[in-house]
Protein backbone atom coordinates (compact mmCIF):
# COMPACT_ATOMS: atom_id res chain seq x y z
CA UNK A 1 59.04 -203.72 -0.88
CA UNK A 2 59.08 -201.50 -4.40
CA UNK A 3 56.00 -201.33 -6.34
CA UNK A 4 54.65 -199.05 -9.25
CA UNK A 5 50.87 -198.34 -8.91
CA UNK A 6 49.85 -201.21 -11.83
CA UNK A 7 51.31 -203.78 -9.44
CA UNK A 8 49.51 -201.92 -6.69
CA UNK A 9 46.11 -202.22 -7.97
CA UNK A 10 46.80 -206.08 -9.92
CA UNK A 11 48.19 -207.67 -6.33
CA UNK A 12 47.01 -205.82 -3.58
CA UNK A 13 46.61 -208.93 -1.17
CA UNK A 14 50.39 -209.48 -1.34
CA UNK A 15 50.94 -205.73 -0.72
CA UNK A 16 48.57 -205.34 2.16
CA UNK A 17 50.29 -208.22 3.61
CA UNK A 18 53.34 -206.73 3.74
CA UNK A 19 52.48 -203.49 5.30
CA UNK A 20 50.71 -205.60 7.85
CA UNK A 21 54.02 -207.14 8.24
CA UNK A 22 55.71 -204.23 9.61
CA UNK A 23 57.11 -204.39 6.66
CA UNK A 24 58.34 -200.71 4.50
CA UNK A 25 56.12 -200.65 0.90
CA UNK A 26 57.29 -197.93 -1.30
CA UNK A 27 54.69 -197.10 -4.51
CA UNK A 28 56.18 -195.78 -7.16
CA UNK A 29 54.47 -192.51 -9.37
CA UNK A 30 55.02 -190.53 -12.12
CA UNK A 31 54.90 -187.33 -9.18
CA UNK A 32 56.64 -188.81 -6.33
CA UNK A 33 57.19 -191.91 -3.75
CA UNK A 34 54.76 -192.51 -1.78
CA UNK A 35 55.26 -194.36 1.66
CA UNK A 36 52.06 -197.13 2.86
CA UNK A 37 52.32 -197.81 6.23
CA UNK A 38 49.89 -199.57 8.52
CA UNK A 39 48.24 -198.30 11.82
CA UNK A 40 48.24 -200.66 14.55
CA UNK A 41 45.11 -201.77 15.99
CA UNK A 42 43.77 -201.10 19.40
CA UNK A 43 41.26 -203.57 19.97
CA UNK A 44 38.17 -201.54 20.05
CA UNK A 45 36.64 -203.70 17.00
CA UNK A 46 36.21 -206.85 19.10
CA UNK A 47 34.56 -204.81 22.03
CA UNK A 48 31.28 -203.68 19.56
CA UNK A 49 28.47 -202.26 21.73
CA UNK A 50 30.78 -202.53 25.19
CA UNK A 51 33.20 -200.38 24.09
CA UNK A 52 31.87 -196.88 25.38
CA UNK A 53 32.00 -198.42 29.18
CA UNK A 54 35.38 -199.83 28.73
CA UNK A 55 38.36 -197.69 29.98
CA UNK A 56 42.08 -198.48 28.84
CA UNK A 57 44.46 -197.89 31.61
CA UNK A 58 48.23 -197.86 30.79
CA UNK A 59 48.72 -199.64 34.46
CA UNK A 60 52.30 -200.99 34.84
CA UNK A 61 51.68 -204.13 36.76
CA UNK A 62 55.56 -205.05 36.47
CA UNK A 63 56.52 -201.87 38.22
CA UNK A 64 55.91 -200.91 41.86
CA UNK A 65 52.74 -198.90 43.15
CA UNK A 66 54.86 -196.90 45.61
CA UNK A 67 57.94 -194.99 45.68
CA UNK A 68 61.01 -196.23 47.36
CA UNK A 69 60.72 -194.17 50.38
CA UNK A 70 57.29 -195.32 51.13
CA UNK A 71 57.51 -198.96 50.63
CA UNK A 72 58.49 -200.99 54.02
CA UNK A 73 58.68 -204.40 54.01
CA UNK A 74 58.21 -206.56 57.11
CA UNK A 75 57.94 -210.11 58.03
């Protein structure tokens, strides 16, 4: 999406929107381009006073625990 900084400030919504959409906003300025892009969240807003005794661990549950070599399977 192309807008000029008028267009920025008169329909922000719409523009917000669309950077929440993944999608790529240019602005328009008398100096430059500039590029509005947003950061994805992480959750930590719905944890509110928890979220200093919460840990995020990148665990890969899909994935085996062991290596090959290690892992024997019986009956």
């Amino acid at each position: 999406m192309k807008t000029n900084v008028s267009t920025l400030l008169r329909e922000f919504p719409k523009v917000r929107q669309a950077a929440l959409a993944g999608e790529e906003v240019i602005i328009s300025t008398r100096e430059g381009d500039l590029r509005l892009t947003a950061v994805a969240s992480n959750g930590e807003s719905i944890l509110g006073s928890r979220k200093e005794r919460i840990r995020f661990a990148d665990d890969r549950l899909d994935e085996p625990t062991l290596p090959e070599n290690e892992w024997k399977p019986s009956l």
